[in-house]
C-alpha atoms as a PDB file:
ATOM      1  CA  UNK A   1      92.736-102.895 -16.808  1.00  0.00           C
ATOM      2  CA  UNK A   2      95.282-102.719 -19.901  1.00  0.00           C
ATOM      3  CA  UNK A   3      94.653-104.889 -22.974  1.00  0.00           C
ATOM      4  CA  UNK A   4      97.353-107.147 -23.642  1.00  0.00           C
ATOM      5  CA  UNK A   5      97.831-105.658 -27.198  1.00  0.00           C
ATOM      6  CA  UNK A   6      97.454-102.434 -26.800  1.00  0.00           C
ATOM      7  CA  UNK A   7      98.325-100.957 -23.085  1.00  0.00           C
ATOM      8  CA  UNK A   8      97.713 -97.528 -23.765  1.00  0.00           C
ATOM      9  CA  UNK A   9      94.075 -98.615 -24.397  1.00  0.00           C
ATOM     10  CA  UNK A  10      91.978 -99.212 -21.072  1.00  0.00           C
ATOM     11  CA  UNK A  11      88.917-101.569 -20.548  1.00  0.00           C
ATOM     12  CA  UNK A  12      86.702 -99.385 -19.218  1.00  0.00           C
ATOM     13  CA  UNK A  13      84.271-102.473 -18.068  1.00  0.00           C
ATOM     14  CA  UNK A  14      85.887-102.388 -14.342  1.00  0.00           C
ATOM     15  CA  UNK A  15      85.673 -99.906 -11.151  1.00  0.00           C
ATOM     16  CA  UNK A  16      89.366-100.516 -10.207  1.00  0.00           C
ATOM     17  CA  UNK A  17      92.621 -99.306 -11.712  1.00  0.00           C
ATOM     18  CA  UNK A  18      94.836-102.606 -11.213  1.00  0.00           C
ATOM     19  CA  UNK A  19      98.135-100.407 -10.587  1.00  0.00           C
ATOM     20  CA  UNK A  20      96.234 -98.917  -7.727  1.00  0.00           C
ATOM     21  CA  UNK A  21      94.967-102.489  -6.172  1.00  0.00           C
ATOM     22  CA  UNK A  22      98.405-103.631  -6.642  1.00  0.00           C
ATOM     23  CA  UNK A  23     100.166-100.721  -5.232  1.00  0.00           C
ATOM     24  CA  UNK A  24      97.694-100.955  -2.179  1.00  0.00           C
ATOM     25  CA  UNK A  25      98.492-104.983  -1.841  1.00  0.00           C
ATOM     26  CA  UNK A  26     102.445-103.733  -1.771  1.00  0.00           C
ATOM     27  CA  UNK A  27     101.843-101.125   0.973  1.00  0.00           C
ATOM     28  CA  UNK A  28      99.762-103.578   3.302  1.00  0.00           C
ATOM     29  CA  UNK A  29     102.096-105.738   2.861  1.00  0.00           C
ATOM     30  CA  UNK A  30     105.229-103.385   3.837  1.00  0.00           C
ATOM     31  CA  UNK A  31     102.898-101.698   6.625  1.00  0.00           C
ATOM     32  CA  UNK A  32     102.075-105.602   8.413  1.00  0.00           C
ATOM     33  CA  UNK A  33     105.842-105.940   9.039  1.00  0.00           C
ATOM     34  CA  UNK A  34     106.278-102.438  10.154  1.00  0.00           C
ATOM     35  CA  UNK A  35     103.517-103.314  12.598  1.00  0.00           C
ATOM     36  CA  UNK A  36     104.580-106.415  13.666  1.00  0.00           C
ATOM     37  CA  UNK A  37     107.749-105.028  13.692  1.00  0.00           C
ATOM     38  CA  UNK A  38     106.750-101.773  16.116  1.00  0.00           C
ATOM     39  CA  UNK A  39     104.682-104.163  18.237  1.00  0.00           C
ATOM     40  CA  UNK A  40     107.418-106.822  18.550  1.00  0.00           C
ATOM     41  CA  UNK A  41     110.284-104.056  19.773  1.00  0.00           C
ATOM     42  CA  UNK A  42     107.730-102.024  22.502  1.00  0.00           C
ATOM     43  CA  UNK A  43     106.810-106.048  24.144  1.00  0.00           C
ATOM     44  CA  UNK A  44     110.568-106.476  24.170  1.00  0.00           C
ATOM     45  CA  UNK A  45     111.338-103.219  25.666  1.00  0.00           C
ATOM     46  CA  UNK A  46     108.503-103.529  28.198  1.00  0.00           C
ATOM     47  CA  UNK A  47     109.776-107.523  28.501  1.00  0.00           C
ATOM     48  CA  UNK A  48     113.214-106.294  29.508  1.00  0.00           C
ATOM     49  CA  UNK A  49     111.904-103.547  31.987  1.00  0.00           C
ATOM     50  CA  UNK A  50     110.403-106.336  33.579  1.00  0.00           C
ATOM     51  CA  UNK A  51     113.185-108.548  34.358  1.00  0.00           C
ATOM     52  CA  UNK A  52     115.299-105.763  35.333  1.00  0.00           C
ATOM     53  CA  UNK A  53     112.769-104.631  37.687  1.00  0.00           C
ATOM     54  CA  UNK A  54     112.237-108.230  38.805  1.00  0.00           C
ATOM     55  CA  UNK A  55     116.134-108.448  39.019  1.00  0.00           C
ATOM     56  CA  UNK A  56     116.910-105.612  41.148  1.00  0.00           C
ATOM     57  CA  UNK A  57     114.177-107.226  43.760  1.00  0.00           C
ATOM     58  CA  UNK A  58     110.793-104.305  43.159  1.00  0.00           C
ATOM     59  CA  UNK A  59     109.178-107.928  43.144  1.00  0.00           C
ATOM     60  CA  UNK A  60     109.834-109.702  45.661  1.00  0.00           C
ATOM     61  CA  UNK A  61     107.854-111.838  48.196  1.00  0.00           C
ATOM     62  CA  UNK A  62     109.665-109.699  51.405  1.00  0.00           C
ATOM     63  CA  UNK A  63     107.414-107.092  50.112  1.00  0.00           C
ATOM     64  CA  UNK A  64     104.099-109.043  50.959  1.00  0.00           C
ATOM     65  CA  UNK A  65     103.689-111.012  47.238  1.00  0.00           C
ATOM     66  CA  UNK A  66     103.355-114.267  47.134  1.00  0.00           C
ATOM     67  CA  UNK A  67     105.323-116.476  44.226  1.00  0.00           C
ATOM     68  CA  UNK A  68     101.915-116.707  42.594  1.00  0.00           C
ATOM     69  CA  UNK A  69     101.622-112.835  42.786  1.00  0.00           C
ATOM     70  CA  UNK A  70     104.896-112.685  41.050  1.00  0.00           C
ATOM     71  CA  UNK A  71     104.216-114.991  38.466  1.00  0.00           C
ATOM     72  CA  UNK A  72     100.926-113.225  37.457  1.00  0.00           C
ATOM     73  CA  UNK A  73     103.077-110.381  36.310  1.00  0.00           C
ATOM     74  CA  UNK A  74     104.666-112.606  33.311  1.00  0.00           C
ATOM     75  CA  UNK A  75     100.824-112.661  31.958  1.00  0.00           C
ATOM     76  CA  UNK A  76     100.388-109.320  30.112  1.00  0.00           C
ATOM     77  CA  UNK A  77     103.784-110.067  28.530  1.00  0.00           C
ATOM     78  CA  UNK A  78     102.547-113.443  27.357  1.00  0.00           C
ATOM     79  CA  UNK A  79      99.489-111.923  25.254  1.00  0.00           C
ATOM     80  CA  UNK A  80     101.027-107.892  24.411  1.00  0.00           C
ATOM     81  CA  UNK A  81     102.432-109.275  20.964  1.00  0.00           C
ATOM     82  CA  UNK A  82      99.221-111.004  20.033  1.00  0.00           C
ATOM     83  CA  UNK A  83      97.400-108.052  18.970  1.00  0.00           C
ATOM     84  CA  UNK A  84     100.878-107.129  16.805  1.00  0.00           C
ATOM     85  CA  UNK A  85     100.355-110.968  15.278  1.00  0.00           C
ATOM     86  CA  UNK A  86      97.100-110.318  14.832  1.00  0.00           C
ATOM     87  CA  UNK A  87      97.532-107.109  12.560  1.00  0.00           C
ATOM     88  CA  UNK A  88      99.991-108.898  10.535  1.00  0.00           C
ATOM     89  CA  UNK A  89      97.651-111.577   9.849  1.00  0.00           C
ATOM     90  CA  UNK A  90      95.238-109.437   9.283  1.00  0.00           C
ATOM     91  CA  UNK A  91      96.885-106.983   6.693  1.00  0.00           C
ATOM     92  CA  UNK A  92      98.918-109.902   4.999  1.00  0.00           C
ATOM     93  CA  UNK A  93      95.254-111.502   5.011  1.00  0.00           C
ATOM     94  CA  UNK A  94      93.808-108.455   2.931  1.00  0.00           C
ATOM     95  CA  UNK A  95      96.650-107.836   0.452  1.00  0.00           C
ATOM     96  CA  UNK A  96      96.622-111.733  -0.371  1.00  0.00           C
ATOM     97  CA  UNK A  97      92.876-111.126  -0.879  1.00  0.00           C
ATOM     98  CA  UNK A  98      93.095-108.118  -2.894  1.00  0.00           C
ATOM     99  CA  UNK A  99      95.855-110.240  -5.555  1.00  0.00           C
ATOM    100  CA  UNK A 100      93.351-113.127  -5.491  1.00  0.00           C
ATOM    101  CA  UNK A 101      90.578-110.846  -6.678  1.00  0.00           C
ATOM    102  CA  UNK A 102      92.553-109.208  -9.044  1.00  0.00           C
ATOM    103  CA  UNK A 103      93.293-113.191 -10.786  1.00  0.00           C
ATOM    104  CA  UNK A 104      89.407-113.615 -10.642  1.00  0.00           C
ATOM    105  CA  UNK A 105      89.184-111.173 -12.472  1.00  0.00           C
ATOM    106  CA  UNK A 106      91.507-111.514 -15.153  1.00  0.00           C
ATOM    107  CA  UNK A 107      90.688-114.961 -15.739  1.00  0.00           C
ATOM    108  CA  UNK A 108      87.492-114.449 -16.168  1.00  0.00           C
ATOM    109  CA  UNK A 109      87.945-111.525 -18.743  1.00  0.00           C
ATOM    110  CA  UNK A 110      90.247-113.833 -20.188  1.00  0.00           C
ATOM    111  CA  UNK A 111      87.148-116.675 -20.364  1.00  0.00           C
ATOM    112  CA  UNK A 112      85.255-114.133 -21.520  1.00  0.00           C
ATOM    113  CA  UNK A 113      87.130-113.229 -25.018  1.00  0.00           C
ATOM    114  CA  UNK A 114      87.351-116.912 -25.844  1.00  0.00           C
END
């Protein structure tokens, strides 16, 4: 990490390069709403299939389904986006993480010179 003073000088007391963590933080962050994002538009395109499907009558109880039959096909659409959730949690999870050990850090190099 850069001394305050002098940034051209680096502290070689550390295994990271902070631009790097940061940089990393920044991309997990941009590639949790891309995910969510990617998830979110393939359960609405599969969601919409669906009810056109169910629309036009390929589910319908003439065909030997019960109304229970039909309504166990609205399950799969009820979890698809969790896993899309999940990954945004996930990755907004580890660039949070990665900032809060890059504060840890500095505050305690900054404890450290006192």
């Amino acid at each position: 990490m850069s001394d305050e003073k002098n940034p051209s000088v680096r502290f070689l007391g550390t295994y990271f390069d902070r631009d790097v963590v940061l940089k990393m933080a920044h991309w997990a962050k941009i590639l949790a709403w891309l995910g969510l994002g990617f998830y979110l538009l393939s359960w609405g395109v599969s969601f919409s299939q669906f009810l056109i499907q169910l629309s036009t009558g390929l589910f319908t109880i003439n065909k030997g389904m019960s109304l229970l039959d039909t309504l166990n096909y609205f399950t799969p659409f009820l979890t698809q986006p969790l896993s899309g959730v999940l990954y945004f949690f996930t990755l907004q999870g580890i660039a949070l993480v990665l900032q809060i050990l890059l504060d840890v850090e500095d505050n305690s190099r900054r404890a450290a010179r006192k």
